[in-house]
Each structure stands twice: as C-alpha cells, then as structure tokens.
C-alpha atoms as a PDB file:
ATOM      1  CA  UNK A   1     129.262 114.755  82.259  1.00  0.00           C
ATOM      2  CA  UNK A   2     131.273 115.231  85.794  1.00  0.00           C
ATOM      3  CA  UNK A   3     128.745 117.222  88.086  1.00  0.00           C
ATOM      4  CA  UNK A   4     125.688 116.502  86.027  1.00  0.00           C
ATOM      5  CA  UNK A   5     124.118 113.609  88.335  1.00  0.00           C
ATOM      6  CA  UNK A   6     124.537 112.435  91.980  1.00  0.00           C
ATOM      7  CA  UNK A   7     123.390 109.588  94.447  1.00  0.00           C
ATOM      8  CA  UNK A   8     122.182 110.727  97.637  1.00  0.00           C
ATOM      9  CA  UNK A   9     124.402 107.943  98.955  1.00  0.00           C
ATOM     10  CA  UNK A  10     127.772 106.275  97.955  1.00  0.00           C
ATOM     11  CA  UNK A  11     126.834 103.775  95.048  1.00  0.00           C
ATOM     12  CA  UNK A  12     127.863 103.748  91.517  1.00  0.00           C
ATOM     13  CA  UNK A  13     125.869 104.357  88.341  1.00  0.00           C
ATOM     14  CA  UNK A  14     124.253 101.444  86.316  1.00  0.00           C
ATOM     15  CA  UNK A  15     126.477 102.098  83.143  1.00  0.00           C
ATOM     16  CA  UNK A  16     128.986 104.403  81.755  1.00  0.00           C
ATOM     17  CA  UNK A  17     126.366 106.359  79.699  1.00  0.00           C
ATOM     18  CA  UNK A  18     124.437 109.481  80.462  1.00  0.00           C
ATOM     19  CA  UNK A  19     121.542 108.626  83.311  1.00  0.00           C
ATOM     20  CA  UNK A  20     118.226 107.918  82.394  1.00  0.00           C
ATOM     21  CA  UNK A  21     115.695 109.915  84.165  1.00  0.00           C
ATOM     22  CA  UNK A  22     112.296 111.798  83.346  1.00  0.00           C
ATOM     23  CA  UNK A  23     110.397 114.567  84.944  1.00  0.00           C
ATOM     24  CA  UNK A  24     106.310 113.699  85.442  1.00  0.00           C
ATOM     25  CA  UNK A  25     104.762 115.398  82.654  1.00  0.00           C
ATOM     26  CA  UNK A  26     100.573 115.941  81.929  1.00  0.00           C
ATOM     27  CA  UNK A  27      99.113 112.855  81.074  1.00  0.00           C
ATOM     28  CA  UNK A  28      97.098 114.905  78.351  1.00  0.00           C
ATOM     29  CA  UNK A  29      99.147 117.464  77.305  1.00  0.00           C
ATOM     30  CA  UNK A  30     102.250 115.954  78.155  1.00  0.00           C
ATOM     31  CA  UNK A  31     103.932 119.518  79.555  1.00  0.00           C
ATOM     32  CA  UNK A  32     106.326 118.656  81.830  1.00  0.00           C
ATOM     33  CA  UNK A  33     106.242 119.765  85.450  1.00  0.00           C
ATOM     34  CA  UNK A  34     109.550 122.162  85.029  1.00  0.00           C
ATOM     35  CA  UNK A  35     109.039 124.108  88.652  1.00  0.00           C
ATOM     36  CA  UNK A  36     109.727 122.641  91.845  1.00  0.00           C
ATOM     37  CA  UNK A  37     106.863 124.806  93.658  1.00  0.00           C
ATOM     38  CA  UNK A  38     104.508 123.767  91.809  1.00  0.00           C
ATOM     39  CA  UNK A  39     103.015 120.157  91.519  1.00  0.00           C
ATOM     40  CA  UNK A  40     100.693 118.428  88.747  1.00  0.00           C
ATOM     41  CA  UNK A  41      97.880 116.849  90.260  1.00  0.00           C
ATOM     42  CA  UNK A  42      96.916 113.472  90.450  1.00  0.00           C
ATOM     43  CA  UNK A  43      93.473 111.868  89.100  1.00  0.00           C
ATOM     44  CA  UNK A  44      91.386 111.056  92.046  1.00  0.00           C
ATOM     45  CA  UNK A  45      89.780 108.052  90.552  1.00  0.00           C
ATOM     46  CA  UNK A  46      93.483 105.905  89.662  1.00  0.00           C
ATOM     47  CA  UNK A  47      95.651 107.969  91.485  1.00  0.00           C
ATOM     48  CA  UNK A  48      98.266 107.527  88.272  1.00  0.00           C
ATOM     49  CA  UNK A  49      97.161 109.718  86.225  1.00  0.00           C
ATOM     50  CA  UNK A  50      99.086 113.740  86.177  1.00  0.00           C
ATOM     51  CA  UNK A  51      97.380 116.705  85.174  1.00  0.00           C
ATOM     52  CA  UNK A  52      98.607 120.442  84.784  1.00  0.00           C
ATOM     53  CA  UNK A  53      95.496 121.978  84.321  1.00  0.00           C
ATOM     54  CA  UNK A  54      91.724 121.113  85.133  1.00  0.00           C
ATOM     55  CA  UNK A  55      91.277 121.754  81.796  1.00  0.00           C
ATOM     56  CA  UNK A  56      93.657 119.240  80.735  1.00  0.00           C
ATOM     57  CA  UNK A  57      91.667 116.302  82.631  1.00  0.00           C
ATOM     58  CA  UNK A  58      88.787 117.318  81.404  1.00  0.00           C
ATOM     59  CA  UNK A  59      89.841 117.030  78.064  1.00  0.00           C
ATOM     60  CA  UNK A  60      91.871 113.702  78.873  1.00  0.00           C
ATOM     61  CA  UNK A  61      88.787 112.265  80.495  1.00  0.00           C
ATOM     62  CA  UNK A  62      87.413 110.180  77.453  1.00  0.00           C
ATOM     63  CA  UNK A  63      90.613 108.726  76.558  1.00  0.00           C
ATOM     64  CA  UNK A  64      91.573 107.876  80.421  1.00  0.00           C
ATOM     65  CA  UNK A  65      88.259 106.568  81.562  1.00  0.00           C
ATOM     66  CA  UNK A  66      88.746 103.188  80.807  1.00  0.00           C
ATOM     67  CA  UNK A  67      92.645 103.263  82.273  1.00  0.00           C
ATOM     68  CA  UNK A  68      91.285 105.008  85.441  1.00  0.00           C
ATOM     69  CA  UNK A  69      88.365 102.404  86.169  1.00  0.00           C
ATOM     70  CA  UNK A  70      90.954  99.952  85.829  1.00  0.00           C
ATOM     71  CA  UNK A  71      93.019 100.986  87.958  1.00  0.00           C
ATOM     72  CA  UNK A  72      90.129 101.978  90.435  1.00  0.00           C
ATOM     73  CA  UNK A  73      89.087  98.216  89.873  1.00  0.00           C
ATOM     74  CA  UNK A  74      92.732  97.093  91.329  1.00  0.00           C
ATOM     75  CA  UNK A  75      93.212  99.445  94.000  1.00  0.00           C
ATOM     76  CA  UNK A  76      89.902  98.732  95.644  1.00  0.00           C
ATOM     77  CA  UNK A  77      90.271  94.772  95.104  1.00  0.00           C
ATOM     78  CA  UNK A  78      94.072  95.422  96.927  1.00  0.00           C
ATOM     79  CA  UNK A  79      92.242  96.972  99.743  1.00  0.00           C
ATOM     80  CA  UNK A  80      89.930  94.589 100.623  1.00  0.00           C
ATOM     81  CA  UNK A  81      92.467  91.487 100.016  1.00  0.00           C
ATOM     82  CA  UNK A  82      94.672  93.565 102.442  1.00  0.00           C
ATOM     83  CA  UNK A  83      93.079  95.758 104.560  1.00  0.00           C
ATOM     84  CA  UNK A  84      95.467  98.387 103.584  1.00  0.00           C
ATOM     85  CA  UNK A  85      93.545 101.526 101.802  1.00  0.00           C
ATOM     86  CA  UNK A  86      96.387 102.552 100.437  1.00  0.00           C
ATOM     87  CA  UNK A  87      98.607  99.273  99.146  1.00  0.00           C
ATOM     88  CA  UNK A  88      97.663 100.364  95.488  1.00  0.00           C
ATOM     89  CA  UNK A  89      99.203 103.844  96.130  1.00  0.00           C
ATOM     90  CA  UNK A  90     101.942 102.609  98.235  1.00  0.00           C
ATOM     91  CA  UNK A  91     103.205 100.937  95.356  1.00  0.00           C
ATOM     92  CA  UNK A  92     102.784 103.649  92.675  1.00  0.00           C
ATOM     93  CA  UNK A  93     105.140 105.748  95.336  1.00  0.00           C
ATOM     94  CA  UNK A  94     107.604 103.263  95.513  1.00  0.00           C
ATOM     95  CA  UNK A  95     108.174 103.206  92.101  1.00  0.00           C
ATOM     96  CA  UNK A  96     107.945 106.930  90.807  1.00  0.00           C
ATOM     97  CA  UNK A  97     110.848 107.156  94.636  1.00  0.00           C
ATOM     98  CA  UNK A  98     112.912 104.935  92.685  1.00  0.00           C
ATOM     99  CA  UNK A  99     111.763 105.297  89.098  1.00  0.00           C
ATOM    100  CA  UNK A 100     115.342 106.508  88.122  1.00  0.00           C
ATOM    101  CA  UNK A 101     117.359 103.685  89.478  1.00  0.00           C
ATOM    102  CA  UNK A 102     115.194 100.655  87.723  1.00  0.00           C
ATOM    103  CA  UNK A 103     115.052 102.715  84.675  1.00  0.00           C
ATOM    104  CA  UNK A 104     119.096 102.488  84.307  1.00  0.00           C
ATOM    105  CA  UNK A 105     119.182  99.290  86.220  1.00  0.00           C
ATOM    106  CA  UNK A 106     116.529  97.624  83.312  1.00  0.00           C
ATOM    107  CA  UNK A 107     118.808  99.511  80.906  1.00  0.00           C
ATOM    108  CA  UNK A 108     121.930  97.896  82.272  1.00  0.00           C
ATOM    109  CA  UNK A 109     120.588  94.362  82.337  1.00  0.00           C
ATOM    110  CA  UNK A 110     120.264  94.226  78.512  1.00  0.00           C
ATOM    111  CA  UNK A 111     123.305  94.329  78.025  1.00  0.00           C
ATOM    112  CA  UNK A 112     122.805  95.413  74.847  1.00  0.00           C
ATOM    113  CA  UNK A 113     126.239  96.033  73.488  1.00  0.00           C
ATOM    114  CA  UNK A 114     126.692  92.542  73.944  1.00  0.00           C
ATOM    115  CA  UNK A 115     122.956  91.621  73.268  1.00  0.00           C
ATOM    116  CA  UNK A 116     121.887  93.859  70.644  1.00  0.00           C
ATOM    117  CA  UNK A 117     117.769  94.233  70.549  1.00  0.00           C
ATOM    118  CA  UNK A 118     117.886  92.306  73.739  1.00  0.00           C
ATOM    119  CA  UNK A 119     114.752  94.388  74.525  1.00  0.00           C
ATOM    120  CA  UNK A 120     112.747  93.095  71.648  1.00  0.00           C
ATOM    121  CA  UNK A 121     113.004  89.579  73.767  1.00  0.00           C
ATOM    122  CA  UNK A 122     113.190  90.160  77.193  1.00  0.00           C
ATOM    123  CA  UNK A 123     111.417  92.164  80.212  1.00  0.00           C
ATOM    124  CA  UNK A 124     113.443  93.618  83.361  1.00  0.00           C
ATOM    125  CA  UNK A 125     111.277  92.242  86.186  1.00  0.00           C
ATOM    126  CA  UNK A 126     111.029  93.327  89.846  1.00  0.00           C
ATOM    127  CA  UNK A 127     109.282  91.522  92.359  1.00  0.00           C
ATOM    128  CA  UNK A 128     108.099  92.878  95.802  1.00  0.00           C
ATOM    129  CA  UNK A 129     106.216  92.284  99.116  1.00  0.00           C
ATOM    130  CA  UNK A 130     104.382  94.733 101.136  1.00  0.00           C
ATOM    131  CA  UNK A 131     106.038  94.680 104.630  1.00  0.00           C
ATOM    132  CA  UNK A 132     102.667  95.698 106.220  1.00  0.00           C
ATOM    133  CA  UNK A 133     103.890  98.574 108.443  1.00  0.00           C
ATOM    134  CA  UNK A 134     102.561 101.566 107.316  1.00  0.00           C
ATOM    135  CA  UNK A 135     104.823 103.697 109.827  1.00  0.00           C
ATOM    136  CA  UNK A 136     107.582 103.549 107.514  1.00  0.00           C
ATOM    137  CA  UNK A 137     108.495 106.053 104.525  1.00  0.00           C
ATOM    138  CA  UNK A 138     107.161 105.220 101.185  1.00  0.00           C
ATOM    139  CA  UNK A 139     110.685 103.855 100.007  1.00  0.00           C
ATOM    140  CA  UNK A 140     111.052 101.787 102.647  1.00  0.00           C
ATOM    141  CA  UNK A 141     107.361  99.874 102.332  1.00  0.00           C
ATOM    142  CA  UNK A 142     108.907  96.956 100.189  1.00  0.00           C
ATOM    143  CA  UNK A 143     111.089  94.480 100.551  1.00  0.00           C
ATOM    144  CA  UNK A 144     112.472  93.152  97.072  1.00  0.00           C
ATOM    145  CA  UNK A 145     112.123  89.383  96.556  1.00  0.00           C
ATOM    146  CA  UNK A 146     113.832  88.953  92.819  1.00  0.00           C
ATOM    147  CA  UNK A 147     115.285  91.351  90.050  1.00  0.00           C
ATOM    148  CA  UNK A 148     116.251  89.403  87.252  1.00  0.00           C
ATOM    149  CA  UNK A 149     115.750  89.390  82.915  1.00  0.00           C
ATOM    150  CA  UNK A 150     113.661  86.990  81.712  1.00  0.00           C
ATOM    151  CA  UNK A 151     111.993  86.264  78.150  1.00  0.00           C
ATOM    152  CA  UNK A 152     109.163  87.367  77.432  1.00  0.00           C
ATOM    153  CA  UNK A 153     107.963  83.868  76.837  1.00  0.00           C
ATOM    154  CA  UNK A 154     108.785  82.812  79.958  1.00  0.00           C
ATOM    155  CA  UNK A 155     106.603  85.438  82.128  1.00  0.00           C
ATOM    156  CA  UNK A 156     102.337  84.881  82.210  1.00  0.00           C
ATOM    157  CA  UNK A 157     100.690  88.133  82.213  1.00  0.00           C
ATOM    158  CA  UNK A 158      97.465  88.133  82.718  1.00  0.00           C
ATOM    159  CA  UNK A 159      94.789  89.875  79.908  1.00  0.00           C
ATOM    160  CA  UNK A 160      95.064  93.496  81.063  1.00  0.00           C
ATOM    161  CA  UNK A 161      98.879  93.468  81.258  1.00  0.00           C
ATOM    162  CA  UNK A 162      99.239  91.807  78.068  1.00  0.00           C
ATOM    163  CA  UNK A 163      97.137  94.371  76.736  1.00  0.00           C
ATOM    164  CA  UNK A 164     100.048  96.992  78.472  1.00  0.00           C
ATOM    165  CA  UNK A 165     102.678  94.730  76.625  1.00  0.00           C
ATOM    166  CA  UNK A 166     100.677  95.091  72.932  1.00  0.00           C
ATOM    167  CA  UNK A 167     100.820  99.016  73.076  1.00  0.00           C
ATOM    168  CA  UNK A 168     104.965  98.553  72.945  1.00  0.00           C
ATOM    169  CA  UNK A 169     104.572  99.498  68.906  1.00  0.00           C
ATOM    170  CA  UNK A 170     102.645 102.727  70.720  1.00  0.00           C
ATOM    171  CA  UNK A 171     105.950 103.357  73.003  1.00  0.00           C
ATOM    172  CA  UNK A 172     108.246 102.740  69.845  1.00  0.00           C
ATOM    173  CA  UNK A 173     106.274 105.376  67.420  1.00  0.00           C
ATOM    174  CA  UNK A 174     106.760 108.193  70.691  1.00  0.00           C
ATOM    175  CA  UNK A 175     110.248 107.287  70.811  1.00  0.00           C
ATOM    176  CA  UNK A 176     110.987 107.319  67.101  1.00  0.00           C
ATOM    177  CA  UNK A 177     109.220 110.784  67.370  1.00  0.00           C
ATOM    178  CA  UNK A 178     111.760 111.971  70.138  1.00  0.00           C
ATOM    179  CA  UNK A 179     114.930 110.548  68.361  1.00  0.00           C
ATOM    180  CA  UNK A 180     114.029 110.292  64.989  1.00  0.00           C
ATOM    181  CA  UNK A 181     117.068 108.351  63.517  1.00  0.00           C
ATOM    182  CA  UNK A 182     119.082 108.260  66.587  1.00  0.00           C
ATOM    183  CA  UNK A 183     115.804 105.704  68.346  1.00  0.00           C
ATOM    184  CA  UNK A 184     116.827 102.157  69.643  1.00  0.00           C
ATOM    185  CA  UNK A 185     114.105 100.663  71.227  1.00  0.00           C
ATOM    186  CA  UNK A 186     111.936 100.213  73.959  1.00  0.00           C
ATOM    187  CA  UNK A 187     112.841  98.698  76.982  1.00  0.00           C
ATOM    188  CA  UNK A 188     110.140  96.242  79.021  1.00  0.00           C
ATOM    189  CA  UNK A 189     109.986  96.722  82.833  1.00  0.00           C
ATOM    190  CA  UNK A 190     107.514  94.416  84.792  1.00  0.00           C
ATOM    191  CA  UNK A 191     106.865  95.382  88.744  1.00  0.00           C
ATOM    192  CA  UNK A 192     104.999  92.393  90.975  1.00  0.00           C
ATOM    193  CA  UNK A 193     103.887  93.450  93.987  1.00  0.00           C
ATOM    194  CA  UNK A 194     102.867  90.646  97.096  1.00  0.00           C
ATOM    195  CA  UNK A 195     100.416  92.176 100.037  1.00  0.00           C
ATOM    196  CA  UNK A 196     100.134  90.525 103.105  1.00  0.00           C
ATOM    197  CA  UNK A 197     101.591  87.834 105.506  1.00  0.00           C
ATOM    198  CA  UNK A 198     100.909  84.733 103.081  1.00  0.00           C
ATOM    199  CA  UNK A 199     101.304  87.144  99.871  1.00  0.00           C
ATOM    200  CA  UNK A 200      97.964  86.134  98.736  1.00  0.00           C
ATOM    201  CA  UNK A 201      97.320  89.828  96.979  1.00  0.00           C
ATOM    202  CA  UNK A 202      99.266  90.273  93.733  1.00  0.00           C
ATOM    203  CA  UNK A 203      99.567  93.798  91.960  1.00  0.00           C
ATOM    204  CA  UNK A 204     101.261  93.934  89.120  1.00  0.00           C
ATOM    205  CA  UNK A 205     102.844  96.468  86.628  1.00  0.00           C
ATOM    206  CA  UNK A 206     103.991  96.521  82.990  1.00  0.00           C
ATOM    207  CA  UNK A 207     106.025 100.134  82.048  1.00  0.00           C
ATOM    208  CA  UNK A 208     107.650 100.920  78.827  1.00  0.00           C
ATOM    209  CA  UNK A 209     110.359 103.363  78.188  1.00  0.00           C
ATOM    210  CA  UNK A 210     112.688 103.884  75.114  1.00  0.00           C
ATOM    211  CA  UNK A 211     116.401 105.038  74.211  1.00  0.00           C
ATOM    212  CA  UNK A 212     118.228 106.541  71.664  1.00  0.00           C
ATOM    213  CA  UNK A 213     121.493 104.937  69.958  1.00  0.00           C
ATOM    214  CA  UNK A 214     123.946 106.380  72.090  1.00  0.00           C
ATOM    215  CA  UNK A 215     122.566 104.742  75.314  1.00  0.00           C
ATOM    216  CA  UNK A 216     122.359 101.382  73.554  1.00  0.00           C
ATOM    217  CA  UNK A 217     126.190 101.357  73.544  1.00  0.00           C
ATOM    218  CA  UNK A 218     126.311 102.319  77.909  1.00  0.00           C
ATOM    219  CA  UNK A 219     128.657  99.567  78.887  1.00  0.00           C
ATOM    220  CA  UNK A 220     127.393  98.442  83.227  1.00  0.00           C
ATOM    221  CA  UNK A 221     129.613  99.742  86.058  1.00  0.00           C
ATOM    222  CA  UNK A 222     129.158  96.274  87.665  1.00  0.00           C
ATOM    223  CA  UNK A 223     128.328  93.412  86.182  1.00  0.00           C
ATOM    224  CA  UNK A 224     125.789  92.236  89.743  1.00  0.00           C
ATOM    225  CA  UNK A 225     123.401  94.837  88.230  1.00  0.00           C
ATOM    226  CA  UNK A 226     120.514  93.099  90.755  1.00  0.00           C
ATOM    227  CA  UNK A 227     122.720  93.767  93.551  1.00  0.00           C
ATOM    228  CA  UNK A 228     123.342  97.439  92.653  1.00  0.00           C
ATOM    229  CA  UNK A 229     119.449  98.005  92.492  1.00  0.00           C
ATOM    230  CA  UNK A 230     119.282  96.236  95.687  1.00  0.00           C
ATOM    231  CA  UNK A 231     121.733  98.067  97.019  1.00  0.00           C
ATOM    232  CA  UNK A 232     119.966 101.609  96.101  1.00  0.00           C
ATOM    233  CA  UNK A 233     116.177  99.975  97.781  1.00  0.00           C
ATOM    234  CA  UNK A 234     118.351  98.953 100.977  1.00  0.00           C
ATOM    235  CA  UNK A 235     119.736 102.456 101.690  1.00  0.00           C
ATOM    236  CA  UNK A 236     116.512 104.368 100.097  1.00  0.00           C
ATOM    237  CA  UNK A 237     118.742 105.860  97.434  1.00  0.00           C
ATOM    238  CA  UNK A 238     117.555 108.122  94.810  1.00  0.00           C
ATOM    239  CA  UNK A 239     119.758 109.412  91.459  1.00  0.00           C
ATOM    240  CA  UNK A 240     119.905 113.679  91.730  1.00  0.00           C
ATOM    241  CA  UNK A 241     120.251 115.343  88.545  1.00  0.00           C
ATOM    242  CA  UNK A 242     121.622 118.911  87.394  1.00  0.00           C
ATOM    243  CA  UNK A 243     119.455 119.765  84.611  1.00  0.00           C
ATOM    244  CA  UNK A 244     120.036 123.222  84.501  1.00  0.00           C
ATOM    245  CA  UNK A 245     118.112 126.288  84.843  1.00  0.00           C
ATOM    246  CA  UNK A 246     116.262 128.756  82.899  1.00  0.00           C
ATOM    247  CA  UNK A 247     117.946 132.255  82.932  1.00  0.00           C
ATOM    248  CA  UNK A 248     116.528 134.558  85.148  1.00  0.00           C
ATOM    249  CA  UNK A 249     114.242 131.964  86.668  1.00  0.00           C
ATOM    250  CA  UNK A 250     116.181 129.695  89.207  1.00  0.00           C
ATOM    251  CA  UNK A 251     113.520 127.341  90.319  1.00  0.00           C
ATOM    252  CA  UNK A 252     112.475 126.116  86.633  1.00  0.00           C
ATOM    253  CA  UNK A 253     114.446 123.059  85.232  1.00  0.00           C
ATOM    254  CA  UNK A 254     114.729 123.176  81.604  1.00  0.00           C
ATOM    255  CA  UNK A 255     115.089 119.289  81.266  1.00  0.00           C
ATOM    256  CA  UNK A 256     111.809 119.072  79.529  1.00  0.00           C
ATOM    257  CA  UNK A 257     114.338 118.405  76.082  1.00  0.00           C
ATOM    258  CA  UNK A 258     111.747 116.983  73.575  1.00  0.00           C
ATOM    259  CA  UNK A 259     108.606 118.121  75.630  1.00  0.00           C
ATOM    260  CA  UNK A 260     109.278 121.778  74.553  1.00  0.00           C
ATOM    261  CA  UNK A 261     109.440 121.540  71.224  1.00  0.00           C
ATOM    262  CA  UNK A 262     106.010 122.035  70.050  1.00  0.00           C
ATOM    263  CA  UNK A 263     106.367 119.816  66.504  1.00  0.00           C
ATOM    264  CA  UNK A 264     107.219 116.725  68.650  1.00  0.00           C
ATOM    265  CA  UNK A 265     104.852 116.871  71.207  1.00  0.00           C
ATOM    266  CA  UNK A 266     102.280 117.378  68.654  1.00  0.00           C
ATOM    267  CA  UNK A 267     103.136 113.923  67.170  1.00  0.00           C
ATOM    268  CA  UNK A 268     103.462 112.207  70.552  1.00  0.00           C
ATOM    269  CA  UNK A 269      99.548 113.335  70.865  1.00  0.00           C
ATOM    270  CA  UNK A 270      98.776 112.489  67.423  1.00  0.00           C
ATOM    271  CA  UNK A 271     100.295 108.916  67.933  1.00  0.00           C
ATOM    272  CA  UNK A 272      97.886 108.592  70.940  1.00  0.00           C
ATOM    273  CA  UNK A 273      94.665 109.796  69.417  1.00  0.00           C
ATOM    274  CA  UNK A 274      95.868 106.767  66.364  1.00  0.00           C
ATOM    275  CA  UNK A 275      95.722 104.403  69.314  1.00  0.00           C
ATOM    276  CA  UNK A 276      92.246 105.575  70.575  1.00  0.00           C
ATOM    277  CA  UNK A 277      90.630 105.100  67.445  1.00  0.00           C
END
C-alpha cells in the first residue's frame, strides 16, 4: 500500500489498515465527483447538500426539502446567536477539510479488534469552539475542546439528532449493499460546535459511515488516538490519496469503487426511496 496515501505534514496514520476516505458524490444520484476541474454544486437553501446536475436537484427536491429547511432553520438561528453569517458553513468546511482524518481517527478509537461491535455502543465525539476571527482559513476556524468515545447512553441528543442516530439501520442496509458479506458496521461520529465568547450557540452534528471486515481488524499506530487528531487540527493537516487514474484521461480519479457499478448504486437509491416512504 507504500505510495498509495500521504499527509501533507509529518504525522502517522490512525491504524495499520488501508485509509478511509470518500470523494463527495450527488446527493441524488450519488455519482461521484471523479474530475478535479469540475465541482458539484451545493444546495443554496442548506448549503450541505451536492448536486451534479440541475436535473438531479430537481429531482432530489421532494426528498431533501425537509433536510434543507432544517438545516436552513439552524444556520439562520447560528447567525443571529452569533452574528456570524456564515458560522453554520464555517463548520460544514471544517469538517468536509478534515473529513478524512476523524473518519480513521473514529475508526481507530473503537478499537475494535479488541472491542468487537464497539460501534453498535459507542459514538466518536468531537467538540469545538468558534474562535470568532473570520480572517483565518477554514481549517484553522476551530479550536478543539474534547475528542473522546463515549456510550451512546451517556450523550443527550436532542429530537432532530436522535432522529440522525435512528436512520443508522439506513447507513447499515447502504453498507451491506457496498460489501455484501465482507460489511462490519457503521461507525457513529458526533461533531459539537460552541459560537461565541461565552459559547452560548451550540451546533451540532451526527454522521454515519460504515466498513467492511478487513478494516475492522486495522490495529492504531498510537494508542493517544485524540492526540493524533489533535495533532492533524493543530498543523491543518489533511490525508492525500493516490487513487489512480483513468487511462487516457489524467485528471479523472477512478476511486468512485462501488459508485460505478450501476447494480449497487441502484440499491443504495432503492434503500433511500424505502426510507422516504
């Protein structure tokens, strides 16, 4: 796996297995942006939301609407608690900048060859704080306050993020569609955000992701996992990655793996419209 991934700076991996990372894909069709020139847009109304196509939003538009006027709902309450238009955005940056290190850090902190299913029990949690100065790159806007595994009994979400936590079954169906017999589980990440001097503004975020078998067994480079991750936020570090490239057409990464295969996808959209209804 030698010359496969990098760090744009001098710090280990999480764990001994191959490097979690994802490309941002359509939220409708779920295409996969594979060229660097080009970018998927963003919905205007949650500013979370990727589309490849305006076709595509269009036809994602009834199943999104209630998502994106939640999410509308939170960024405009964050800006006036604030006074900061874009806090909401700010911290959607910050964690697609460093999606790749707290996806293997969350991995590593399972400890699941130790732990096995540790992820049916347990979130990876994050908690931040806004520094306020708007001057400074994306990646550098938060200062982290905690990283840490707790139960999930011991964390109070409130209705809408418990809501996030119930579609795990959702997460678990996708990733038993990727792997089929080689899927684990699905992994629990919850991201608090604090805005302002007396951090009286609160956003917070519940992500799922899953892994396959092989990953399960990763044994952690270090075993202060919450210092590496601090370690990668301090220095603004991001995880490269080598996916390879389409012959005859150097700027298109063919890491879309499952994406491209048209019998999978269709169940990944299948599993979403069984959610919807």
């Amino acid at each position: 796996m030698d010359g496969l991934y990098s760090t744009t700076h001098p710090l280990p991996m999480f764990h001994d297995g191959l490097p979690l990372h994802i490309h941002q894909r359509c939220s409708s069709c779920l295409q996969v942006q594979r060229s660097h020139a080009s970018q998927l847009s963003t919905c205007g109304g949650c500013g979370v939301a990727k589309y490849c196509s305006k076709a595509c939003q269009v036809a994602h538009r009834p199943a999104h609407k209630a998502e994106c006027n939640g999410h509308k709902a939170e960024r405009l309450h964050l800006a006036e608690k604030t006074g900061m238009e874009s806090a909401y955005a700010d911290l959607t940056a910050w964690i697609q900048y460093y999606d790749a290190p707290l996806r293997n850090c969350a991995l590593a902190c399972m400890r699941l060859p130790e732990n096995p299913h540790m992820e049916r029990d347990a979130f990876f949690c994050v908690a931040l704080h806004h520094t306020g100065d708007l001057t400074l790159p994306i990646h550098n806007r938060f200062v982290v306050l905690e990283i840490s595994r707790r139960g999930r009994d011991e964390i109070r979400l409130r209705p809408k993020l418990s809501a996030s936590v119930s579609l795990q079954p959702k997460a678990c169906n996708c990733g038993k569609a990727e792997f089929g017999k080689s899927f684990y589980g699905c992994i629990l990440m919850h991201i608090a955000s604090f805005f302002g001097p007396d951090m009286n503004a609160l956003s917070e975020r519940v992500m799922h992701f899953h892994i396959d078998k092989t990953l399960a067994k990763a044994n952690i480079a270090r075993q202060d996992w919450s210092v590496l991750l601090r370690e990668y936020v301090e220095l603004g570090a991001k995880m490269h990655f080598k996916c390879g490239k389409v012959p005859g057409a150097e700027d298109i990464c063919c890491c879309g793996g499952w994406v491209h295969e048209e019998e999978k996808r269709r169940a990944f959209t299948d599993i979403g419209k069984k959610e919807e209804e």
